[in-house]
C-alpha atoms as a PDB file:
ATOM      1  CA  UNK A   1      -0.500 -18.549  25.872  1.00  0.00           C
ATOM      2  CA  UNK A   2      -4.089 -18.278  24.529  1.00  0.00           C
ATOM      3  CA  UNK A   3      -5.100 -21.796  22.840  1.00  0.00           C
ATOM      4  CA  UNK A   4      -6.581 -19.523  20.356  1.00  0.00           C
ATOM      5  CA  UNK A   5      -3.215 -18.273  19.589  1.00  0.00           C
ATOM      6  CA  UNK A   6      -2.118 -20.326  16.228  1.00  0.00           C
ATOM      7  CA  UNK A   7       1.246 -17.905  15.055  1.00  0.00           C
ATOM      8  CA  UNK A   8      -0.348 -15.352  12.720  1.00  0.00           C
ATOM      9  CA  UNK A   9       0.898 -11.829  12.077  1.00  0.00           C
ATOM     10  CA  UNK A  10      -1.479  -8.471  12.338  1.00  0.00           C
ATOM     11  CA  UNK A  11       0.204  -6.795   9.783  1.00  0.00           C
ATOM     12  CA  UNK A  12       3.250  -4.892   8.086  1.00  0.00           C
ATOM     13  CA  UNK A  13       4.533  -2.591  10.124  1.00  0.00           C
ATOM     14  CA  UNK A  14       7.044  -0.609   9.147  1.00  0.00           C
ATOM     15  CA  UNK A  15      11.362  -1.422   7.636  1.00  0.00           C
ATOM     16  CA  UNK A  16      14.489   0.202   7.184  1.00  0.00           C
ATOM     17  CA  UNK A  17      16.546   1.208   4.406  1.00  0.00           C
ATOM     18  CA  UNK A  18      19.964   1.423   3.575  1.00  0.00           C
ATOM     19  CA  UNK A  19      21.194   5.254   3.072  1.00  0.00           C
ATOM     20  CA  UNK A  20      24.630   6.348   1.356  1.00  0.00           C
ATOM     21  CA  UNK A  21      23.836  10.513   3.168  1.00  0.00           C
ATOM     22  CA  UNK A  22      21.820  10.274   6.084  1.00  0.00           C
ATOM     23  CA  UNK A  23      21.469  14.327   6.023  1.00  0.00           C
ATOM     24  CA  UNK A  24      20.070  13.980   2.480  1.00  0.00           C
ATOM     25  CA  UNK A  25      17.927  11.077   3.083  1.00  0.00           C
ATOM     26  CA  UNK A  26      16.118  12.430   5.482  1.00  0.00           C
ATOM     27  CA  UNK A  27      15.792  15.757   4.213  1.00  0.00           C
ATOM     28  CA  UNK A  28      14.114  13.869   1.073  1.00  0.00           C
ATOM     29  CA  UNK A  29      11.804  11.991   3.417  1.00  0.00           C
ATOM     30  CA  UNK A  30      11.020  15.305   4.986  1.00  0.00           C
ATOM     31  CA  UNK A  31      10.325  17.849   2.644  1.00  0.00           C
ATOM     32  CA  UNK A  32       9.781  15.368  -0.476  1.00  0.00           C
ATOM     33  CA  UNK A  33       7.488  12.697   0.657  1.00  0.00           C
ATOM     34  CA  UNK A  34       6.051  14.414   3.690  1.00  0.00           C
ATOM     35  CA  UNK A  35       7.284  12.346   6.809  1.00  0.00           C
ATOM     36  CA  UNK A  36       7.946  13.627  10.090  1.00  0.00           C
ATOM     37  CA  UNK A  37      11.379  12.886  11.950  1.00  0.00           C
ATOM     38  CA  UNK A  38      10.589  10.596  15.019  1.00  0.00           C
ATOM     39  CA  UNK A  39      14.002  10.175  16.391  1.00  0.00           C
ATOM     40  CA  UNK A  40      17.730  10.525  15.437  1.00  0.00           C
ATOM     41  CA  UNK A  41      20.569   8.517  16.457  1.00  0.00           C
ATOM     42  CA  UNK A  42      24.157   9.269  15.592  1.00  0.00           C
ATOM     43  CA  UNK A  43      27.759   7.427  16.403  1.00  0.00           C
ATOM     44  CA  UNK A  44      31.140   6.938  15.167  1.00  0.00           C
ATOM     45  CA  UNK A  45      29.847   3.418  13.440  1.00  0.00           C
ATOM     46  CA  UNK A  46      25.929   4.751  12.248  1.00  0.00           C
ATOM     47  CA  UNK A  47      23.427   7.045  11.736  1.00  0.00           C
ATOM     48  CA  UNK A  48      19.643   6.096  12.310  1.00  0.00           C
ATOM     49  CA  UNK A  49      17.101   8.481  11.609  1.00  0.00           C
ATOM     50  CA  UNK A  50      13.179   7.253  12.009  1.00  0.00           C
ATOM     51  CA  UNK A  51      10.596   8.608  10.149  1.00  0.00           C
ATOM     52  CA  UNK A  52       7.066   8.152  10.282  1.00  0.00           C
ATOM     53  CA  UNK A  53       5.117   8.441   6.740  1.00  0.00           C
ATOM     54  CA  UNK A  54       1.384   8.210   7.582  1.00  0.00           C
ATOM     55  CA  UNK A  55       0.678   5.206   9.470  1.00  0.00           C
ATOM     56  CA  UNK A  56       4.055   3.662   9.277  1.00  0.00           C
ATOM     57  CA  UNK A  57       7.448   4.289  10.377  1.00  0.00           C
ATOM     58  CA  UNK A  58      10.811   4.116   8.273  1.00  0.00           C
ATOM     59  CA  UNK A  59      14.488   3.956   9.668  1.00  0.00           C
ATOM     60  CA  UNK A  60      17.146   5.729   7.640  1.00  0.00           C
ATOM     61  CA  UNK A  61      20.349   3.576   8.386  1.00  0.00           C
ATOM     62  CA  UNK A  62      23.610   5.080   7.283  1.00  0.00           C
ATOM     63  CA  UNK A  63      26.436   2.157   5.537  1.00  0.00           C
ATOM     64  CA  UNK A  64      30.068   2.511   5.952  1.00  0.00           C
ATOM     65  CA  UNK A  65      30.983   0.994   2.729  1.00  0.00           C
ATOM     66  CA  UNK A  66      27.561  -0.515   1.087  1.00  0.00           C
ATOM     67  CA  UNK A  67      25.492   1.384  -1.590  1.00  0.00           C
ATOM     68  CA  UNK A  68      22.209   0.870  -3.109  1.00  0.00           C
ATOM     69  CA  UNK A  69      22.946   0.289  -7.317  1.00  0.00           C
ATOM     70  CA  UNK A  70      21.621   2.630  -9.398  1.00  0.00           C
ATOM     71  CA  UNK A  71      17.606   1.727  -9.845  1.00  0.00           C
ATOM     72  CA  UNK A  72      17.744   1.554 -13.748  1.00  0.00           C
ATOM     73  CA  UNK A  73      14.057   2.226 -14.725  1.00  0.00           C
ATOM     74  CA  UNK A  74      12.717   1.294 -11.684  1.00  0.00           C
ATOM     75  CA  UNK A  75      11.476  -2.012 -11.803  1.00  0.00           C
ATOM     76  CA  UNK A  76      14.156  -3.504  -9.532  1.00  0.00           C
ATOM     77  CA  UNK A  77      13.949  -5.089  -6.474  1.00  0.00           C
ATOM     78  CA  UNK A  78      12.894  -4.982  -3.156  1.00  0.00           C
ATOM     79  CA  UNK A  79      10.413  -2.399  -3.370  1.00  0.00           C
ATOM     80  CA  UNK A  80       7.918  -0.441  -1.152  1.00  0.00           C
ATOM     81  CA  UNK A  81       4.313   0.091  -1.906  1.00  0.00           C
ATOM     82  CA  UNK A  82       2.461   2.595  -0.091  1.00  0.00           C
ATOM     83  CA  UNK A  83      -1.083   3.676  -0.353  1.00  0.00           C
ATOM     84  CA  UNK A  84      -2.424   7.468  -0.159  1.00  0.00           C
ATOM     85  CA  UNK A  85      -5.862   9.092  -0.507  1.00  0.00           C
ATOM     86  CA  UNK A  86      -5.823  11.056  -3.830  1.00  0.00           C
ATOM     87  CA  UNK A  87      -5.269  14.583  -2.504  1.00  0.00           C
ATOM     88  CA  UNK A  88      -2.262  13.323  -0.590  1.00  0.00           C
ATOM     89  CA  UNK A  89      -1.055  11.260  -3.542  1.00  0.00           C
ATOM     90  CA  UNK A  90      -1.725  14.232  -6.006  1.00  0.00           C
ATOM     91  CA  UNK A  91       0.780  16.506  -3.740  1.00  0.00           C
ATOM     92  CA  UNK A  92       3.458  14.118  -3.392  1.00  0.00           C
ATOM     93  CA  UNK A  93       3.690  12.759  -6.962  1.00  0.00           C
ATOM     94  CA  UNK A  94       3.643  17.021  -7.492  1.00  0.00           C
ATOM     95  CA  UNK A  95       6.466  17.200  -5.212  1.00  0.00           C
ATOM     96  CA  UNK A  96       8.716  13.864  -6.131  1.00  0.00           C
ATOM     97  CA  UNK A  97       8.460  16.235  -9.899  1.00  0.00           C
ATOM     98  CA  UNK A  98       9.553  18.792  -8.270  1.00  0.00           C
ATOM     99  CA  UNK A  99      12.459  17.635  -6.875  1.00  0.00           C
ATOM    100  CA  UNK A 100      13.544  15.865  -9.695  1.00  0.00           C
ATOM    101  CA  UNK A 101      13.291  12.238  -8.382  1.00  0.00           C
ATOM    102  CA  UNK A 102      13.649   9.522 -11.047  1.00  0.00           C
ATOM    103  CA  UNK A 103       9.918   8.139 -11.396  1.00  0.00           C
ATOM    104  CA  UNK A 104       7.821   5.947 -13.660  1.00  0.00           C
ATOM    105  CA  UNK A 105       4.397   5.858 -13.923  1.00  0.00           C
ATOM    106  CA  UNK A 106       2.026   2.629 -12.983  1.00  0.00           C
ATOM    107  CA  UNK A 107      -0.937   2.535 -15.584  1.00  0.00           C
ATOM    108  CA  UNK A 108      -4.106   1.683 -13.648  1.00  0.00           C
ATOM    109  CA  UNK A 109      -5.184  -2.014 -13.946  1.00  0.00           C
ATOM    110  CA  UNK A 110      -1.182  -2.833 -14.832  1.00  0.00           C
ATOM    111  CA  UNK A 111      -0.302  -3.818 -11.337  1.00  0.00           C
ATOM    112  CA  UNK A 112      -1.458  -6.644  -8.626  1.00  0.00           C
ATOM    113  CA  UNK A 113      -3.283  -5.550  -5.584  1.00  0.00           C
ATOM    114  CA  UNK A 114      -3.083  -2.219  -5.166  1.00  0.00           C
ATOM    115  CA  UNK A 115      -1.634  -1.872  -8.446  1.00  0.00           C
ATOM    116  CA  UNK A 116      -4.846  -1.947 -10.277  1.00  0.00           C
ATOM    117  CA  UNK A 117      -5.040   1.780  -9.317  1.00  0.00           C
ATOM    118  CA  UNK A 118      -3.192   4.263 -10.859  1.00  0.00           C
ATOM    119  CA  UNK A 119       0.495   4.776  -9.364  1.00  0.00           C
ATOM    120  CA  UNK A 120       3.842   5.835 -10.331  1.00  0.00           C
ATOM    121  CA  UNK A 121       7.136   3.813  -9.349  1.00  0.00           C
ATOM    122  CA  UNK A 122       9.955   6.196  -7.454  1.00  0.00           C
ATOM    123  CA  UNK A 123      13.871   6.319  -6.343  1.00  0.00           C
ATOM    124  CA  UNK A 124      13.995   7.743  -3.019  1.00  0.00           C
ATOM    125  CA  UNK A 125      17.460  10.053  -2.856  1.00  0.00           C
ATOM    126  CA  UNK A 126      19.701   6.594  -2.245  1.00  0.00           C
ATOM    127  CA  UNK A 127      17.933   4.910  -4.527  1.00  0.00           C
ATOM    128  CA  UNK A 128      15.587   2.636  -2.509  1.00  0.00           C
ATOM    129  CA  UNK A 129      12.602   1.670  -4.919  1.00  0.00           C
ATOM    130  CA  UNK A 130       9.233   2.573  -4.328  1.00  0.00           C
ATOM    131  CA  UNK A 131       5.689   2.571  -5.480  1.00  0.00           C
ATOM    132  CA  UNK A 132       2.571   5.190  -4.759  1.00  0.00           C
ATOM    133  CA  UNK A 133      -1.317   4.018  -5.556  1.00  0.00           C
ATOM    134  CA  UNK A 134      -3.672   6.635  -5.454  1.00  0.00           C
ATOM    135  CA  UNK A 135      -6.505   4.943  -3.073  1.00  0.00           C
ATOM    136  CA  UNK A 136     -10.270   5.229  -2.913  1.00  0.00           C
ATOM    137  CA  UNK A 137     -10.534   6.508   0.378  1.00  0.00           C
ATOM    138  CA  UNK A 138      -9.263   9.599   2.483  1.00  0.00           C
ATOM    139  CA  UNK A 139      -7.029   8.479   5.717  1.00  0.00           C
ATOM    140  CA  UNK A 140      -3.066   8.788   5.825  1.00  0.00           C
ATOM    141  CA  UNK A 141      -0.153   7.393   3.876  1.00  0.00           C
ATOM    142  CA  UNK A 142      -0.202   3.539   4.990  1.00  0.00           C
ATOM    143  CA  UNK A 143       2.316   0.559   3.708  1.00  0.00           C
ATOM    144  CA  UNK A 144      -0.073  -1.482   1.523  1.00  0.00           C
ATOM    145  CA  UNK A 145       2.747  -4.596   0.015  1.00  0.00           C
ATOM    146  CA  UNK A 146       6.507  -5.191  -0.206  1.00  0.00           C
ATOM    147  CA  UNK A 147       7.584  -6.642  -3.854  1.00  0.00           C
ATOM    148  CA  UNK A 148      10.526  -8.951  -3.490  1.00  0.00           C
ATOM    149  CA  UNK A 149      12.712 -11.456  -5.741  1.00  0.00           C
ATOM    150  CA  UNK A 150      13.246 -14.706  -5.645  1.00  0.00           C
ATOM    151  CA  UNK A 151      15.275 -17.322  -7.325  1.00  0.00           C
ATOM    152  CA  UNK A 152      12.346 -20.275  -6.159  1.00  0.00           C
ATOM    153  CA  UNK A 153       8.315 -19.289  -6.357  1.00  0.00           C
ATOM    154  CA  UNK A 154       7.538 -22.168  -4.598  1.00  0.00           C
ATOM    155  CA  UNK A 155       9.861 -22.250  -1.530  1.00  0.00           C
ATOM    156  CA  UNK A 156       9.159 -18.471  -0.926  1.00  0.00           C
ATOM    157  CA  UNK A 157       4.976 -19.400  -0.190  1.00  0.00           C
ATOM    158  CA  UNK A 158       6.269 -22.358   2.006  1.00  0.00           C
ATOM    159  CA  UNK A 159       8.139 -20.226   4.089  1.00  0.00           C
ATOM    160  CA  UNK A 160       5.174 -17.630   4.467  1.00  0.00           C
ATOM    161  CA  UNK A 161       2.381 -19.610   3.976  1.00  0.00           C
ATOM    162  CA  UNK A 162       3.881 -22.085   6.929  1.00  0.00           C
ATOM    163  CA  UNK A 163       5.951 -19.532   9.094  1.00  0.00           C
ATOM    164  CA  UNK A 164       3.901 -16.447   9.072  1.00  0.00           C
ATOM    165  CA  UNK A 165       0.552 -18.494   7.834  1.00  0.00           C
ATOM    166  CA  UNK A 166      -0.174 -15.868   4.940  1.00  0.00           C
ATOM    167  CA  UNK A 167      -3.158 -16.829   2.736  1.00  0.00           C
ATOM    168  CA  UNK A 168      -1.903 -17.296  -1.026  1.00  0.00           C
ATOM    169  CA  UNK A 169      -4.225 -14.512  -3.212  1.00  0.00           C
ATOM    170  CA  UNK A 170      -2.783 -14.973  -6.568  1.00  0.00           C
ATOM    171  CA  UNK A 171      -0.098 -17.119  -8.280  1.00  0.00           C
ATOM    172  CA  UNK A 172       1.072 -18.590 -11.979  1.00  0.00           C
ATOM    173  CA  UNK A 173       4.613 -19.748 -13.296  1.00  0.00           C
ATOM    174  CA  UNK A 174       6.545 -16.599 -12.432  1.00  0.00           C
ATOM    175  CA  UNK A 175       4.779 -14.472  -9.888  1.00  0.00           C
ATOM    176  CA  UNK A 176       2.948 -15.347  -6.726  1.00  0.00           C
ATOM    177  CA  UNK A 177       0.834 -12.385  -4.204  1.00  0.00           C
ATOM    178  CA  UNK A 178       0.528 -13.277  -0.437  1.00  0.00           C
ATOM    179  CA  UNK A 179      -2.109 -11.805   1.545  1.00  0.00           C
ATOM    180  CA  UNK A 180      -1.091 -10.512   5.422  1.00  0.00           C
ATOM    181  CA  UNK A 181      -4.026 -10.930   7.827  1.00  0.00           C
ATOM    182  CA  UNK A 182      -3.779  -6.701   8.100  1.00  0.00           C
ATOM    183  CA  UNK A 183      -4.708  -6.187   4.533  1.00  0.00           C
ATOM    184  CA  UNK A 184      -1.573  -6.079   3.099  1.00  0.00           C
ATOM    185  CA  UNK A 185       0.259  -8.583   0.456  1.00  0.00           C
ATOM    186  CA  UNK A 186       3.632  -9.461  -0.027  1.00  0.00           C
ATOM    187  CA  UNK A 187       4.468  -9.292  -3.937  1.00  0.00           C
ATOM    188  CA  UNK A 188       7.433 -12.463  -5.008  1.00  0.00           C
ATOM    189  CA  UNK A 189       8.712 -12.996  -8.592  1.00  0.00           C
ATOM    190  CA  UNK A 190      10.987 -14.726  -9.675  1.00  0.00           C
ATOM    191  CA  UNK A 191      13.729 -13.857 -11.268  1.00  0.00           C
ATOM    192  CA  UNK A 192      17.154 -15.866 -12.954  1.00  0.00           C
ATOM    193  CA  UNK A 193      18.898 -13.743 -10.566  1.00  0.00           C
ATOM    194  CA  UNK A 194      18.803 -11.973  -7.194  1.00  0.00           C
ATOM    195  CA  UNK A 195      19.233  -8.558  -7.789  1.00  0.00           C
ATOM    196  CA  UNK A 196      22.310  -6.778  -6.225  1.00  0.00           C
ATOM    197  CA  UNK A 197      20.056  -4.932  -3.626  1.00  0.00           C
ATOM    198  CA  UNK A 198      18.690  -8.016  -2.414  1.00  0.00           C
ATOM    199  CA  UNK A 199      22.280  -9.800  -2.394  1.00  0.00           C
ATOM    200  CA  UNK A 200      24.049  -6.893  -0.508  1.00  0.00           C
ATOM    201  CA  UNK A 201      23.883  -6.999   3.294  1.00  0.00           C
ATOM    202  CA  UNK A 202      22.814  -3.664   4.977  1.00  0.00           C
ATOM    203  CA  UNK A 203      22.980  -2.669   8.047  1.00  0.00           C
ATOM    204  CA  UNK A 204      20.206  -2.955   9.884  1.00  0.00           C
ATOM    205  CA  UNK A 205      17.889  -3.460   6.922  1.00  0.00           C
ATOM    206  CA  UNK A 206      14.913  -5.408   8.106  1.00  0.00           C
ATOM    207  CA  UNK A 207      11.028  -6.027   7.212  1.00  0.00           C
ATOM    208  CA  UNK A 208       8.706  -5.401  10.739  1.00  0.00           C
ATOM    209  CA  UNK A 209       5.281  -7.165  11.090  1.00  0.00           C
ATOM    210  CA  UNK A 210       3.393  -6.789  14.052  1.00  0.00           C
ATOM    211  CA  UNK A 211       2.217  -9.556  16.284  1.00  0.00           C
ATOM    212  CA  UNK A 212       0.063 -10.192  19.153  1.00  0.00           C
ATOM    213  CA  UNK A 213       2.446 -11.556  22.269  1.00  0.00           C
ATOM    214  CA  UNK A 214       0.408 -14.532  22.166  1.00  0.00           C
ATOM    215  CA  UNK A 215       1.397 -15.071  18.485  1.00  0.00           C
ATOM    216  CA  UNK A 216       4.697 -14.651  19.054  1.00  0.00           C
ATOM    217  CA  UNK A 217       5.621 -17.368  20.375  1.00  0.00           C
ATOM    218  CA  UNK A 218       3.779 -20.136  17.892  1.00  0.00           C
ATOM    219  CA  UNK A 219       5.459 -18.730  15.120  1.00  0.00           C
ATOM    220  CA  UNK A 220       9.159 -18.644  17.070  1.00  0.00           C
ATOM    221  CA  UNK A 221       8.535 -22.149  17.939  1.00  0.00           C
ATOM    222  CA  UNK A 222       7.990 -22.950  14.070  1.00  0.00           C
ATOM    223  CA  UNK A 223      11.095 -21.129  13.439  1.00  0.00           C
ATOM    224  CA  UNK A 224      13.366 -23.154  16.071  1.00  0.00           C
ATOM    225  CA  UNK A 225      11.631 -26.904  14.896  1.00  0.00           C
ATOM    226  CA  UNK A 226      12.341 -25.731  11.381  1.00  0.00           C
ATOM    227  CA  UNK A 227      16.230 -24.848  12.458  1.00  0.00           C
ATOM    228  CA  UNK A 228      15.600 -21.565  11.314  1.00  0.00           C
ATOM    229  CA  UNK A 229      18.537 -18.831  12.796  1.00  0.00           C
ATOM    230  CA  UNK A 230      16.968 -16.428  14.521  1.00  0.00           C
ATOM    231  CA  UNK A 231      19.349 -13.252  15.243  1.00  0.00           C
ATOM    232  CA  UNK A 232      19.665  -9.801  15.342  1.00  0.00           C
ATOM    233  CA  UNK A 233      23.545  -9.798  13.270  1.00  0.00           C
ATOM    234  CA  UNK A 234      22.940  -5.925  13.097  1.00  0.00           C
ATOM    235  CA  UNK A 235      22.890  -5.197  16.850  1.00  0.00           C
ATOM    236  CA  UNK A 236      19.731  -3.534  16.385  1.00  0.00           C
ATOM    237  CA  UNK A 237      18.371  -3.906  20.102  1.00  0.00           C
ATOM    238  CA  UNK A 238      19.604  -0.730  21.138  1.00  0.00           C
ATOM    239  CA  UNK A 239      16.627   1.090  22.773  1.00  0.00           C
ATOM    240  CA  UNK A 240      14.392  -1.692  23.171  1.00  0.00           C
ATOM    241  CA  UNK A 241      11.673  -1.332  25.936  1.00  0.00           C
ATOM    242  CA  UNK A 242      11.893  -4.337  28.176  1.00  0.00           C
ATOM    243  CA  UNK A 243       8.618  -5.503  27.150  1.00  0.00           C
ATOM    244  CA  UNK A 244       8.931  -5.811  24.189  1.00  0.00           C
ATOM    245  CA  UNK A 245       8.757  -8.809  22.028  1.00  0.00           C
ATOM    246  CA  UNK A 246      10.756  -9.082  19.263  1.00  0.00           C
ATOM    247  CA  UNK A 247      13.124 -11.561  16.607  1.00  0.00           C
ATOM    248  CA  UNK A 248      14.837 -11.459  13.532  1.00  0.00           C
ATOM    249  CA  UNK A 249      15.127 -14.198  10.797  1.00  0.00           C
ATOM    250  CA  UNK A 250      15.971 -14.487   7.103  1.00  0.00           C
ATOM    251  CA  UNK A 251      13.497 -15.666   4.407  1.00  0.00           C
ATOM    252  CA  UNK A 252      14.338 -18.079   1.306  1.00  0.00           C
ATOM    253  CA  UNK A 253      15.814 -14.782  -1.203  1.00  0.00           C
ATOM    254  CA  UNK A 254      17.871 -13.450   2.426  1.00  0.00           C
ATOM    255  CA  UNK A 255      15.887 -10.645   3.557  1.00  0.00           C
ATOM    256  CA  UNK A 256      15.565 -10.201   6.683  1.00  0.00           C
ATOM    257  CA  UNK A 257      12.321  -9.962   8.595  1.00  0.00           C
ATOM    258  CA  UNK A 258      11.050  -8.601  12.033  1.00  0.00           C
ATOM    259  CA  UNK A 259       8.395 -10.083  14.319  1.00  0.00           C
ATOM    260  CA  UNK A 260       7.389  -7.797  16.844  1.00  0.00           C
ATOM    261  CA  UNK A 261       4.646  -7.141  19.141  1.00  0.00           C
ATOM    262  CA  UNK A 262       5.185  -3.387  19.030  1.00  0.00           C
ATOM    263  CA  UNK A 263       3.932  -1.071  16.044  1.00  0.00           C
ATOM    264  CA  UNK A 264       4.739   2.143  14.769  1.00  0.00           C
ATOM    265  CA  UNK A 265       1.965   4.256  16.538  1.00  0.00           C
ATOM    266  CA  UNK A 266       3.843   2.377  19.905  1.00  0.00           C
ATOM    267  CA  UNK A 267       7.386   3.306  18.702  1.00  0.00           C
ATOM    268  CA  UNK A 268       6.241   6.900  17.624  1.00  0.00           C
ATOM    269  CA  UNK A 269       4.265   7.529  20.930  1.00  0.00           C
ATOM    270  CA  UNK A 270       8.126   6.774  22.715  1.00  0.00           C
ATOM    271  CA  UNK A 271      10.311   8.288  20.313  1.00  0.00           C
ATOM    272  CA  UNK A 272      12.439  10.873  21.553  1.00  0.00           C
ATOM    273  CA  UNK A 273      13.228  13.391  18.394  1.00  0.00           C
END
């Protein structure tokens, strides 16, 4: 291990999402937001489909039982902010009309972060939330921040500022905005009450940052002195390369995050449509 190494994430990689259709799902990620399917896995218990949206992969994971509520006027949580230049944001806002996806629009200099840009707020065909910011720069779709709940401000920056060693950016009574090393932020508010999406278990629904190997292991040893579970309760290491680094763990409001030293240009360059 590198004495350098001090347990610090690159940056947000990519997460899943819990779908009710997987044939509709990704036929919205396809011909709606523009993604291109990586890889499709299908058996009696699930279907995984794995898209990749710009710079970033997204796995489509089919529930047995489990639905995402209806997203109300789309302000709910978790939700999924991505970043496009403004030709590509242009033609997918065109085409999210089009297919008449429920969407609200983001005034410019309403939001944090990337919000300051203009944006509008989506329901993907199950009803996973989203946001798009039209950027200032040409380049692909990338993930830019993740907006979650919690019940406890404070105990949510422990756990990242300690764990994953994310730099607090912005913060008063209600809302706080962590900054990952990559450029990204994580986006918690609290809330009186964990919204339904965030108490319902999915399968396989996790949040992926990338590491360095020799980070890995720093922030795993945090996560074993704290007494932190680490465990993969959706059987999600199915097709994992040998070496490959990778663990799951919950945060304070239960979602469930990823380290992992591989990234989505890694995962797309071995997927196997």
């Amino acid at each position: 291990m590198s004495s350098q190494a001090t347990g610090v994430v690159h940056h947000l990689d990519h997460f899943v999402v819990p779908v009710a259709n997987p044939d509709r799902a990704q036929n919205f990620y396809l011909e709606v937001l523009g993604a291109r399917l990586l890889k499709r896995m299908t058996d009696p218990s699930v279907t995984r489909a794995f898209v990749k949206l710009g710079q970033n992969h997204i796995g489509l994971f089919s529930q047995k039982t489990a639905t995402m509520p209806d997203p109300g006027e789309i302000k709910g949580f978790p939700r999924h902010g991505f970043v496009a230049s403004a030709a590509d944001y242009d033609k997918i806002a065109k085409q999210l009309r089009a297919a008449g996806a429920r969407t609200r629009p983001i005034a410019k200099g309403s939001g944090r972060g990337c919000g300051k840009q203009e944006g509008i707020a989506f329901a993907d065909s199950e009803n996973n939330l989203f946001e798009l910011f039209r950027g200032e720069s040409a380049g692909p779709v990338r993930l830019d921040h993740l907006h979650f709940d919690t019940l406890d401000v404070d105990e949510s920056v422990r756990f990242y500022t300690h764990f994953l060693k994310f730099s607090l950016l912005e913060r008063d009574e209600t809302v706080a905005v962590m900054e990952v090393p990559g450029g990204q932020s994580i986006v918690l508010e609290k809330v009186a009450e964990l919204s339904a999406a965030t108490r319902t278990t999915y399968r396989g629904r996790h949040f992926a940052f990338n590491v360095s190997d020799d980070n890995f292991h720093p922030i795993v040893a945090r996560l074993q002195e704290a007494g932190i579970e680490q465990r993969d309760e959706h059987g999600e290491r199915e097709g994992r390369r040998d070496e490959q680094l990778a663990t799951y763990f919950k945060e304070p409001s239960g979602f469930r995050l990823q380290i992992t030293n591989e990234d989505s240009a890694t995962f797309a360059a071995h997927a196997v449509a």
